[in-house]
Protein backbone atom coordinates (compact mmCIF):
# COMPACT_ATOMS: atom_id res chain seq x y z
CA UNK A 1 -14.29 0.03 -26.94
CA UNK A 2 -17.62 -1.27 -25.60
CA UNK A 3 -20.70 0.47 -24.58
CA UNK A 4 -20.14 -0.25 -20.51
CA UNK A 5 -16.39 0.97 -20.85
CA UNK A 6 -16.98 4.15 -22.25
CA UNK A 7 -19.63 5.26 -19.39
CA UNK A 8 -17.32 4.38 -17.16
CA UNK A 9 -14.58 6.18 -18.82
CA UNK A 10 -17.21 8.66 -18.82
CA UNK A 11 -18.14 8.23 -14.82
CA UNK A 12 -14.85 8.68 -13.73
CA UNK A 13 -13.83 11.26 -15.98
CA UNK A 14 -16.81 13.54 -14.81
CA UNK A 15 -16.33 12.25 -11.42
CA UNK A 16 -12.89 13.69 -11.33
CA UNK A 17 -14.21 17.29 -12.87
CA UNK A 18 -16.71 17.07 -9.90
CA UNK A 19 -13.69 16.32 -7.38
CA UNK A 20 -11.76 19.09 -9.07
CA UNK A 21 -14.20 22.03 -8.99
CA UNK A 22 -15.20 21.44 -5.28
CA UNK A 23 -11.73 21.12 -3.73
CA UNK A 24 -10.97 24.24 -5.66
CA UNK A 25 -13.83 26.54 -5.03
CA UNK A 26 -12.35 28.23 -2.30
CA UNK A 27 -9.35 29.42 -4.70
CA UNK A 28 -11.67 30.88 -7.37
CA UNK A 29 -13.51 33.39 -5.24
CA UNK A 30 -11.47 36.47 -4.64
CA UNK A 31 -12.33 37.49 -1.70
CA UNK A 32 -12.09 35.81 1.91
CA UNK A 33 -15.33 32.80 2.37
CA UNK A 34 -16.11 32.31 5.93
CA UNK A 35 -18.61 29.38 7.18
CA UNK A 36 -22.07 30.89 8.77
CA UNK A 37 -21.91 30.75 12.44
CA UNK A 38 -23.77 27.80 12.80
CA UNK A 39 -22.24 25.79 10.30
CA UNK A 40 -19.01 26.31 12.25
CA UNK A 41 -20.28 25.85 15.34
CA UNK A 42 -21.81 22.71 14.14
CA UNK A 43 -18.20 22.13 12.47
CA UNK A 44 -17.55 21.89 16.40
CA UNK A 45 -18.81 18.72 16.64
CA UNK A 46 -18.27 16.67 13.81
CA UNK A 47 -14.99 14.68 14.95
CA UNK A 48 -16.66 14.09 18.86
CA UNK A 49 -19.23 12.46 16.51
CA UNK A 50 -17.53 10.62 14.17
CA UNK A 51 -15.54 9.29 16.52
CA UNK A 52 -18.17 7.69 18.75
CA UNK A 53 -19.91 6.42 15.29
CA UNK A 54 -16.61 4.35 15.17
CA UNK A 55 -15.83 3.19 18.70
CA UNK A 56 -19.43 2.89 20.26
CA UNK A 57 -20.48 0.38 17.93
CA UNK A 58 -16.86 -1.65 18.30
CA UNK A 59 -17.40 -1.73 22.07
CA UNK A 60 -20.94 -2.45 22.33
CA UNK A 61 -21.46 -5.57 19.84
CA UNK A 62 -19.58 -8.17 18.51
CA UNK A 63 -20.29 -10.24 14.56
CA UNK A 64 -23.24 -7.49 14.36
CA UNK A 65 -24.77 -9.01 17.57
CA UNK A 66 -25.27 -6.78 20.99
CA UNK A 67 -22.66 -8.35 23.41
CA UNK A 68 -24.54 -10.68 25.36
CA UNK A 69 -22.54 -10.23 28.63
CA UNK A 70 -20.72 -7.57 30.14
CA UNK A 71 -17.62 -10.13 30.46
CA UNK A 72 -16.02 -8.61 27.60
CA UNK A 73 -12.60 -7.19 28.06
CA UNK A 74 -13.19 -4.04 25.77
CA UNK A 75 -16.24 -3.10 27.85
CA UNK A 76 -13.93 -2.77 30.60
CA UNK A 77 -10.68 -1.29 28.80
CA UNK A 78 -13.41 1.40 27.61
CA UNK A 79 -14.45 2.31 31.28
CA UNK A 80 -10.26 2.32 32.14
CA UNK A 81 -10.23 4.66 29.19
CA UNK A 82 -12.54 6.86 30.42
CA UNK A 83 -11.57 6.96 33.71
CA UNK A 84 -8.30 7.83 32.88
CA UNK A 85 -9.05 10.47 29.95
CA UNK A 86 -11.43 12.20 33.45
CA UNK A 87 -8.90 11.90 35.75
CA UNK A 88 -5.66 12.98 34.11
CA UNK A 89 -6.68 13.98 30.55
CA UNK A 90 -4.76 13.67 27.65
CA UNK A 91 -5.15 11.14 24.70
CA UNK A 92 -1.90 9.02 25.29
CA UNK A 93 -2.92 7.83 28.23
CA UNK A 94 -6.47 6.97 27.50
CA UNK A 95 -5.27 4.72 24.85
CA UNK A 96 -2.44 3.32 27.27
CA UNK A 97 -4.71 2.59 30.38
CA UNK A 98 -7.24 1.00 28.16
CA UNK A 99 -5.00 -1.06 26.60
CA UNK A 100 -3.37 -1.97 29.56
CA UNK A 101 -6.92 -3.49 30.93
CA UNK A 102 -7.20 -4.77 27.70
CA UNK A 103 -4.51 -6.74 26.85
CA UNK A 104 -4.59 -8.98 30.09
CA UNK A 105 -8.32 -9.96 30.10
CA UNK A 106 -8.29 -10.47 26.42
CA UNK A 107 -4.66 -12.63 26.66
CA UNK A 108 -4.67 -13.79 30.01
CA UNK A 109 -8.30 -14.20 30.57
CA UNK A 110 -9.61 -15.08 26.83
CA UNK A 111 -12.50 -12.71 27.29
């Protein structure tokens, strides 16, 4: 066994241990853990967040570049999106209306 596969027989084994112990720290402690207020309400916020890091960036540029017109059918399907998810609420439907802009203008339209 060579020098580079053992550290990374190593690496992964320790890796694992790591994994191990800090998915199962809330089972050694016997009594209840809660959060601090802050981190939970900051908790609050985390999928809002990591949700626009995802989206925002898909609807605003295009190969890394800033979209260079507004002409671009998911500009629009995003406003339909909104719109709809103000309006009536409800996560369904967002993705339905936007996809329903979507589809034609992208198809139809080659935007």
């Amino acid at each position: 066994m060579g020098d580079t596969s053992l550290w990374t027989l190593l690496t992964i084994v320790l890796l694992g241990c790591i994994t191990v112990i800090t998915r199962g720290f809330f089972f050694i402690s016997s009594k209840p853990w809660h959060l601090p207020r802050w981190a939970e309400r900051g908790l609050q916020y985390a999928p809002i967040a990591a949700l626009a890091a995802v989206v925002i960036p898909e609807i605003v540029t295009d190969q890394g570049q800033l979209i260079a017109t507004i002409l671009d059918a998911r500009v629009f399907a995003a406003v339909a999106g909104a719109a709809w998810f103000f309006w009536r609420g409800g996560v369904l439907g967002t993705i339905l209306s936007g996809m329903a802009v979507y589809l034609p203008l992208r198809l139809g339209l080659g935007w």
